[in-house]
PDB file of N, CA and C in Angstrom:
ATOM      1  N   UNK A   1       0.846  -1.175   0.000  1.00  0.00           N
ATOM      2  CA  UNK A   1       0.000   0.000   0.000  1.00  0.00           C
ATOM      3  C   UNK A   1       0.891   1.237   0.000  1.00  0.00           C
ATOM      4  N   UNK A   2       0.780   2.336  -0.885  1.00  0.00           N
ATOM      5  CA  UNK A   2       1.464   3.354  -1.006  1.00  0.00           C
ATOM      6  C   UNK A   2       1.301   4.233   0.529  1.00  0.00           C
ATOM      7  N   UNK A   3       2.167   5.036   0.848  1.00  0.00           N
ATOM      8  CA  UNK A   3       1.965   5.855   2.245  1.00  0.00           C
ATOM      9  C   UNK A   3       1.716   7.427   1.461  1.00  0.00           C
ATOM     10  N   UNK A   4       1.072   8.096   1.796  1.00  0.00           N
ATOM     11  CA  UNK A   4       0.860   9.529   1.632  1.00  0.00           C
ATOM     12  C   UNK A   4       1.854  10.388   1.758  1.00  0.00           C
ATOM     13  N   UNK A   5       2.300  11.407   0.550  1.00  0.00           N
ATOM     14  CA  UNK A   5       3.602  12.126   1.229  1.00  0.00           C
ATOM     15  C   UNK A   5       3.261  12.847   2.363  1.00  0.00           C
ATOM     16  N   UNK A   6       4.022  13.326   3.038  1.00  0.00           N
ATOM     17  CA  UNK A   6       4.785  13.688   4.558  1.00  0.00           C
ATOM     18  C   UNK A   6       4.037  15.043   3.861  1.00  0.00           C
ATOM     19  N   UNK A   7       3.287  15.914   5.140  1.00  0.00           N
ATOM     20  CA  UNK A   7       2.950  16.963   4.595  1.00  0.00           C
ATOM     21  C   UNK A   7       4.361  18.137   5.232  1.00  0.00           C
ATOM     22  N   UNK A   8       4.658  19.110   4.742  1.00  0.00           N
ATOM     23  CA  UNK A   8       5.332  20.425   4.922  1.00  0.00           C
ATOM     24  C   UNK A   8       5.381  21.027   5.896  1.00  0.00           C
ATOM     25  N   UNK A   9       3.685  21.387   6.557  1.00  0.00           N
ATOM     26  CA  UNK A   9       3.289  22.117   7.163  1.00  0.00           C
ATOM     27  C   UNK A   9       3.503  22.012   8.768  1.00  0.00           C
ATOM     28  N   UNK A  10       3.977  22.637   9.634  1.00  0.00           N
ATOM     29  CA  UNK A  10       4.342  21.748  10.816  1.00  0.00           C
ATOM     30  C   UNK A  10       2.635  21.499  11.122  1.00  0.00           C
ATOM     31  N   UNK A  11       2.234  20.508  12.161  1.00  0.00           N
ATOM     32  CA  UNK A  11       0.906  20.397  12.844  1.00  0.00           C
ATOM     33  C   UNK A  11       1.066  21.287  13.702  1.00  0.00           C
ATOM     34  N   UNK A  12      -0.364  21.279  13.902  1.00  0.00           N
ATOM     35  CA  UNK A  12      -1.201  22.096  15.322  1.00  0.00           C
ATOM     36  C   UNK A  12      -0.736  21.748  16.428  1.00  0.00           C
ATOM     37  N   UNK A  13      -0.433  22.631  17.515  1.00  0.00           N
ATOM     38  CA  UNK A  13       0.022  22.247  18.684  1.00  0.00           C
ATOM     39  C   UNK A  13      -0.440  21.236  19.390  1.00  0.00           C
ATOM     40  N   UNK A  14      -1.454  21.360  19.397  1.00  0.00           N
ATOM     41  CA  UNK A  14      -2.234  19.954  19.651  1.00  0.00           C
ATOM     42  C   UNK A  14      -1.991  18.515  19.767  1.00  0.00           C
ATOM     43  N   UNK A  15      -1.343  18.366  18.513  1.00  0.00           N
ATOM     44  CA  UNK A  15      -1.197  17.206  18.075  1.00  0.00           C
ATOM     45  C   UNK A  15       0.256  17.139  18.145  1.00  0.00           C
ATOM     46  N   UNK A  16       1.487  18.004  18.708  1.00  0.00           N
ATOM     47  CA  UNK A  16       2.566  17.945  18.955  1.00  0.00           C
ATOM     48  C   UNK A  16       2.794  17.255  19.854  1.00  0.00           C
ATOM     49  N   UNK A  17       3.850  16.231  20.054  1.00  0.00           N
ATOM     50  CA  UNK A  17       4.418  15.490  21.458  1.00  0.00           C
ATOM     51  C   UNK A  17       4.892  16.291  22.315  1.00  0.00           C
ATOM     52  N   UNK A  18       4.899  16.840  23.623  1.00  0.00           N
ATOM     53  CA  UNK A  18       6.048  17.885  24.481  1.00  0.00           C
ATOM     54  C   UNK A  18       7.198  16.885  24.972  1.00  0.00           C
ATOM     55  N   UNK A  19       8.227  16.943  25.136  1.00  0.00           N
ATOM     56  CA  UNK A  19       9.985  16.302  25.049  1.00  0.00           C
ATOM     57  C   UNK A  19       9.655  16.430  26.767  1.00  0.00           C
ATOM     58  N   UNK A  20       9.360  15.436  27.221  1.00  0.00           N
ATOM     59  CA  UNK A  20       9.594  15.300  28.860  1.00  0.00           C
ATOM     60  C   UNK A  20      10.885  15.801  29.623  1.00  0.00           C
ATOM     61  N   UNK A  21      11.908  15.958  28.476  1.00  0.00           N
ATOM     62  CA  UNK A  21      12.791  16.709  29.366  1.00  0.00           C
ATOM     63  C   UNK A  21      12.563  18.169  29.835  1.00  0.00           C
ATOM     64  N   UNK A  22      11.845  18.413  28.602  1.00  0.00           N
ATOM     65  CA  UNK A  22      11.646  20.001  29.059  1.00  0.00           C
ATOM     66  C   UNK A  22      10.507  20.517  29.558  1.00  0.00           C
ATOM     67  N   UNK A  23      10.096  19.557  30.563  1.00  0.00           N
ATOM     68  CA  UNK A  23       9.539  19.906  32.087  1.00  0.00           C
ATOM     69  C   UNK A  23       9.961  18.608  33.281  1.00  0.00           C
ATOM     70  N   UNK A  24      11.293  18.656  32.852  1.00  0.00           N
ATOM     71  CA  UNK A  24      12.284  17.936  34.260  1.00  0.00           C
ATOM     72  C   UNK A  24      11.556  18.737  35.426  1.00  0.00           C
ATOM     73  N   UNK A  25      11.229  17.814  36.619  1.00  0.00           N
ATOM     74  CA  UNK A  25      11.300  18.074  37.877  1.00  0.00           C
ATOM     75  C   UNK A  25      12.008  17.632  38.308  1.00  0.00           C
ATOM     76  N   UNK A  26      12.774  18.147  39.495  1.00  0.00           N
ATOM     77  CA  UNK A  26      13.863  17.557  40.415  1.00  0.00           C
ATOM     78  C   UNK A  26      13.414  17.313  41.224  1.00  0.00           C
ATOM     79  N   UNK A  27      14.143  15.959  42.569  1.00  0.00           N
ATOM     80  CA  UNK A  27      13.534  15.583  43.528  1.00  0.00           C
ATOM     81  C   UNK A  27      13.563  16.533  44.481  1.00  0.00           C
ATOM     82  N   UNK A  28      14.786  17.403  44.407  1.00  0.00           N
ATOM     83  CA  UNK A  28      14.288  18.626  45.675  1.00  0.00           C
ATOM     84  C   UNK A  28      13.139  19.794  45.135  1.00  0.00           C
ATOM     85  N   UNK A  29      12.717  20.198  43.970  1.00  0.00           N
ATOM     86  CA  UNK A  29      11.745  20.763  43.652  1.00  0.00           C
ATOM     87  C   UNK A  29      10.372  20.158  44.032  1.00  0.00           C
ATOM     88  N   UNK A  30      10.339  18.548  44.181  1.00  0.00           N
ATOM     89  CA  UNK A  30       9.150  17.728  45.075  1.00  0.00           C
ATOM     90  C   UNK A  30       9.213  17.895  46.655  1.00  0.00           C
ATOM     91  N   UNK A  31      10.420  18.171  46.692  1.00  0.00           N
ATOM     92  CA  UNK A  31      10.433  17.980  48.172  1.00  0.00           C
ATOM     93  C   UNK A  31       9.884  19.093  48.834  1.00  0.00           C
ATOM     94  N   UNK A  32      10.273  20.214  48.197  1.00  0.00           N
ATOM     95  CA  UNK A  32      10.078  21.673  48.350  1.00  0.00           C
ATOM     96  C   UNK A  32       8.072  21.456  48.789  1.00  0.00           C
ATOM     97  N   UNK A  33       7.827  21.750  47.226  1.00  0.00           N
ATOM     98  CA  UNK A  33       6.108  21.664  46.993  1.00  0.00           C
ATOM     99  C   UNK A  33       5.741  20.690  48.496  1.00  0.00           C
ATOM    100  N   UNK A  34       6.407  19.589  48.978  1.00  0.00           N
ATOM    101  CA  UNK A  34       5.767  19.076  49.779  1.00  0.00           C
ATOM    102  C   UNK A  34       5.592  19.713  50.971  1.00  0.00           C
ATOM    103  N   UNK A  35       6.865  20.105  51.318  1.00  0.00           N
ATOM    104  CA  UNK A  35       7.503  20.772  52.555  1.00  0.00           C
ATOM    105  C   UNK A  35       6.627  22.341  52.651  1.00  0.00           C
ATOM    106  N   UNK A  36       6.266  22.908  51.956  1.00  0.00           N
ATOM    107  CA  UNK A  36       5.281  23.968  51.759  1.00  0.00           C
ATOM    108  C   UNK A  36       3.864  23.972  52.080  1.00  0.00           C
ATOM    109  N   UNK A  37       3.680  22.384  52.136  1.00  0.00           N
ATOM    110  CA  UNK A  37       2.212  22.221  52.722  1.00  0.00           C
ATOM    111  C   UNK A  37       2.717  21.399  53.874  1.00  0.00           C
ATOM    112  N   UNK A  38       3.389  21.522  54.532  1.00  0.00           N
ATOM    113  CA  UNK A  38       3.707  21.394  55.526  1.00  0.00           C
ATOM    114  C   UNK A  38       3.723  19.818  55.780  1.00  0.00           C
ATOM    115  N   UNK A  39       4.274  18.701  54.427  1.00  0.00           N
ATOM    116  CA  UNK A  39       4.565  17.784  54.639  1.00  0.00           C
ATOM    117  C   UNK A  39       2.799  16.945  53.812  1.00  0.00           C
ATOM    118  N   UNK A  40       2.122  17.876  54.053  1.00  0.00           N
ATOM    119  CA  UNK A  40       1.110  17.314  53.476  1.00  0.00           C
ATOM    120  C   UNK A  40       0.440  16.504  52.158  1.00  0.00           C
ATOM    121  N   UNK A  41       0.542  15.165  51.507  1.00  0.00           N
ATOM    122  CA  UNK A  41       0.829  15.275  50.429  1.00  0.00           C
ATOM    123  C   UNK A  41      -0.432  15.619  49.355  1.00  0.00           C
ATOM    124  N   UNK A  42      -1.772  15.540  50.419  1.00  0.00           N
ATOM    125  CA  UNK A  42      -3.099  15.954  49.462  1.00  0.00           C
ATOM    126  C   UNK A  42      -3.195  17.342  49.660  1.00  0.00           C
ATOM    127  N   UNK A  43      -2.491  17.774  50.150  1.00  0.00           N
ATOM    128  CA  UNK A  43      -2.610  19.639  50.445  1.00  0.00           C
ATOM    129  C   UNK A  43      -1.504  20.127  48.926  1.00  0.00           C
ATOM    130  N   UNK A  44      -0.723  19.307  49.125  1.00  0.00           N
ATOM    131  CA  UNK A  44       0.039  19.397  48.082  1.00  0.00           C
ATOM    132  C   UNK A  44      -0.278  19.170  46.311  1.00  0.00           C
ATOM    133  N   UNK A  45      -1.017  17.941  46.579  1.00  0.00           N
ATOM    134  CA  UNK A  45      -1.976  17.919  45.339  1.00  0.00           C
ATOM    135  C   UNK A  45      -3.087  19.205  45.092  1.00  0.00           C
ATOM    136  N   UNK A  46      -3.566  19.384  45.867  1.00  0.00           N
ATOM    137  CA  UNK A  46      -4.560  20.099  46.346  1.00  0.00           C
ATOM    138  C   UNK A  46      -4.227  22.146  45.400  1.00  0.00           C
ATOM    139  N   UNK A  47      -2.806  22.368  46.021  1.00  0.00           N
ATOM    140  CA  UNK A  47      -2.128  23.202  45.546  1.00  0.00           C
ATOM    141  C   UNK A  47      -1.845  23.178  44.249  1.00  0.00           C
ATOM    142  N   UNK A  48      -0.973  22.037  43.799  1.00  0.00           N
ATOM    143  CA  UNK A  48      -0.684  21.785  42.559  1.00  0.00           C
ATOM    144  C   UNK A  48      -2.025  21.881  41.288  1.00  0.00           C
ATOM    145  N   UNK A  49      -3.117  21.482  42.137  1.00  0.00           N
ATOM    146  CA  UNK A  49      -4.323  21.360  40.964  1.00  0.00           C
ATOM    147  C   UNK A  49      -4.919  22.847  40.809  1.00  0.00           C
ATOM    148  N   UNK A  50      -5.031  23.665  41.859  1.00  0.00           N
ATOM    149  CA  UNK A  50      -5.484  25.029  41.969  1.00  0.00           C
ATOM    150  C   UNK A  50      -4.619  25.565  41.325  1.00  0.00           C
ATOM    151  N   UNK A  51      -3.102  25.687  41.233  1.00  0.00           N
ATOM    152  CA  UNK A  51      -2.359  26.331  40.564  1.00  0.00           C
ATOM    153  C   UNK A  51      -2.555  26.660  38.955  1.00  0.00           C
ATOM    154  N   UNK A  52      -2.329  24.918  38.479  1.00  0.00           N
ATOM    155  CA  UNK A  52      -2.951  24.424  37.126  1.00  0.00           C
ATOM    156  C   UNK A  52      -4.561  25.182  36.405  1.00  0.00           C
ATOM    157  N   UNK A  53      -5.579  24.650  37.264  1.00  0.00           N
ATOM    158  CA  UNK A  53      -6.574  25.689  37.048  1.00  0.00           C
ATOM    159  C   UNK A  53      -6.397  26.790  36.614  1.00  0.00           C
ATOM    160  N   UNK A  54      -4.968  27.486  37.572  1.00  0.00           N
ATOM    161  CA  UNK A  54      -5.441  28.816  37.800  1.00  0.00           C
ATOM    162  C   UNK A  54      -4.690  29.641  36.153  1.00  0.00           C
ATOM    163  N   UNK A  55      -3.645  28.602  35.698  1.00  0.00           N
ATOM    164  CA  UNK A  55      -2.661  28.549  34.763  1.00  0.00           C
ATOM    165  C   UNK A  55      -3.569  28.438  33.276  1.00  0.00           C
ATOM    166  N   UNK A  56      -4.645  27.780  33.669  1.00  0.00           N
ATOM    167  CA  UNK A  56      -5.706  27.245  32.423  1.00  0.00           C
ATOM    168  C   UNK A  56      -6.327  28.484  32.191  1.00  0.00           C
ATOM    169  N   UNK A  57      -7.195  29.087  32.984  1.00  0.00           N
ATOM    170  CA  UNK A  57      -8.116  29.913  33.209  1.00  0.00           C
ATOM    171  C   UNK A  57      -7.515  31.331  32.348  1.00  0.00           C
ATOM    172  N   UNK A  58      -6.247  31.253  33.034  1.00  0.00           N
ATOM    173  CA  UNK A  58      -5.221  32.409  32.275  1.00  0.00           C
ATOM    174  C   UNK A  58      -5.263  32.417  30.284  1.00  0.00           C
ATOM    175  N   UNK A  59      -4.578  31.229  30.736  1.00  0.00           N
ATOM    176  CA  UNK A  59      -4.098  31.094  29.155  1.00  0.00           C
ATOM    177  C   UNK A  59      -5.693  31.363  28.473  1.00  0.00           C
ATOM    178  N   UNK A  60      -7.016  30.834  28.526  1.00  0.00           N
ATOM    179  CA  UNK A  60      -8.274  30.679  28.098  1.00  0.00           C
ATOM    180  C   UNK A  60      -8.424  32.487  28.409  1.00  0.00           C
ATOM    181  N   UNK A  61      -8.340  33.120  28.948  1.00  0.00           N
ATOM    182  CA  UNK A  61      -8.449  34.674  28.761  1.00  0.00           C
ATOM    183  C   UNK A  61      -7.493  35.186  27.679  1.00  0.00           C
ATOM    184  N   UNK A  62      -6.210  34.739  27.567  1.00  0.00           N
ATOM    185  CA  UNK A  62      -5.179  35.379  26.596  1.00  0.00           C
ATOM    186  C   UNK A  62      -5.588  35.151  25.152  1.00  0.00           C
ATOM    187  N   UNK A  63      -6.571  34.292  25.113  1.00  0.00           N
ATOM    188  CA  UNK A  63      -6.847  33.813  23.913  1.00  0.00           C
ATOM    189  C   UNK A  63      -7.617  34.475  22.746  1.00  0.00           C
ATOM    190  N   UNK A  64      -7.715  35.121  21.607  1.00  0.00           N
ATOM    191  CA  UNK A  64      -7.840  35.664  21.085  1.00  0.00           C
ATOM    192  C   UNK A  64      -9.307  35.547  20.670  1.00  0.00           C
ATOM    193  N   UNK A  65     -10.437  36.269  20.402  1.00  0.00           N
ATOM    194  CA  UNK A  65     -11.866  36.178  20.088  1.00  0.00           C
ATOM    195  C   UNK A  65     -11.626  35.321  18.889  1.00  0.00           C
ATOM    196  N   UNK A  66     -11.058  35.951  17.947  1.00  0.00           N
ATOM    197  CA  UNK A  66     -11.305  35.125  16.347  1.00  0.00           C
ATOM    198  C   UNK A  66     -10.707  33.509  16.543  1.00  0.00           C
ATOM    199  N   UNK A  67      -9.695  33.464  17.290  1.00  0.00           N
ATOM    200  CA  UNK A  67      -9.036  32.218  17.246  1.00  0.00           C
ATOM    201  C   UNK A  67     -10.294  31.362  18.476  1.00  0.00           C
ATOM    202  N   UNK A  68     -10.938  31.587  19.375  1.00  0.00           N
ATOM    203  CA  UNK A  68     -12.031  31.058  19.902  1.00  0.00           C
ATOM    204  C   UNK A  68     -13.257  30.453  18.979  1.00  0.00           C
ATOM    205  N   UNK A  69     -13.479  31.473  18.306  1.00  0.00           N
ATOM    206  CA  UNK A  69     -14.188  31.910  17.647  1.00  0.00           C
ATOM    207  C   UNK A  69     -15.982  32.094  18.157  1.00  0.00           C
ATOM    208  N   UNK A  70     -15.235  33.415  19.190  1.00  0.00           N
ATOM    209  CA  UNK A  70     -16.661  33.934  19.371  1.00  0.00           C
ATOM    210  C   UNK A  70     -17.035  35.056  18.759  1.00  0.00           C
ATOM    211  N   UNK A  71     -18.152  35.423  19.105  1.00  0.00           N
ATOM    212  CA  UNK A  71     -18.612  36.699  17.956  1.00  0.00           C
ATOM    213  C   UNK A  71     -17.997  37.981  18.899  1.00  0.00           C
ATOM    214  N   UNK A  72     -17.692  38.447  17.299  1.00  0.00           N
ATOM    215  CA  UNK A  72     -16.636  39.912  17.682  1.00  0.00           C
ATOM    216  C   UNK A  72     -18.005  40.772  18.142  1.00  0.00           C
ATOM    217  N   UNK A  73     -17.298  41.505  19.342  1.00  0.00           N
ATOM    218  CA  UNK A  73     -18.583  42.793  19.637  1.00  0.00           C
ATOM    219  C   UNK A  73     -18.293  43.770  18.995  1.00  0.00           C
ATOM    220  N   UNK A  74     -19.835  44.759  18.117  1.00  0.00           N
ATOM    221  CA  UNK A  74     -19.633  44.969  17.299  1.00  0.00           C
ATOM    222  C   UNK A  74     -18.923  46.542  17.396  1.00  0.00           C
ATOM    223  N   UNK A  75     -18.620  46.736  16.263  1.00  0.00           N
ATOM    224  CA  UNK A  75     -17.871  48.023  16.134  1.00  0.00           C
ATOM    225  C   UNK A  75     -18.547  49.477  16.287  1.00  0.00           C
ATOM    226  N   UNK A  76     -17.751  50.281  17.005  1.00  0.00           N
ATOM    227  CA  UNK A  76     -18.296  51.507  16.607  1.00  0.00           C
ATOM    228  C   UNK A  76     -17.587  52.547  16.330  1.00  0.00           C
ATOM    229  N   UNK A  77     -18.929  52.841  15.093  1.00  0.00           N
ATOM    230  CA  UNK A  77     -18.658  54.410  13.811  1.00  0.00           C
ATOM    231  C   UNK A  77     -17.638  55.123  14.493  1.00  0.00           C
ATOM    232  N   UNK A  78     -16.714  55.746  13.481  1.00  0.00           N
ATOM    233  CA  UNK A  78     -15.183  56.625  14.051  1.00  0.00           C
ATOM    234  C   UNK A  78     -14.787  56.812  12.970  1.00  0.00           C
TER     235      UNK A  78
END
């Protein structure tokens, strides 16, 4: 069976792999996060997930109307 040529175009981020090295954690960077909740390790999860949220929520505001694609509010005469 023939294979399809290789397209050019890079893909959508989306569909990109991220290189696990380049979000290495170190074991004292765990130790830290733990030691901050005072040893706690669901306080620690707890943190870590609120953070994330809070990281989501961000990026989903930075995001551009057209690239959402919600309706632009409309313009006014000038």
């Amino acid at each position: 069976m023939p294979r399809e040529p290789k397209s050019s175009q890079p893909k959508p981020a989306e569909s990109r792999t991220a290189d696990p090295a380049d979000f290495d954690v170190s074991e004292p960077d765990i130790d830290a996060a733990v030691a901050a909740c005072d040893g706690d390790a669901r306080a620690t999860i707890r943190a870590l997930l609120v953070a994330y949220a809070m990281l989501e929520r961000d990026m989903s505001l930075m995001t551009s109307a057209g690239f959402a694609r919600r309706p632009m509010p409309p313009r006014r005469p000038g």
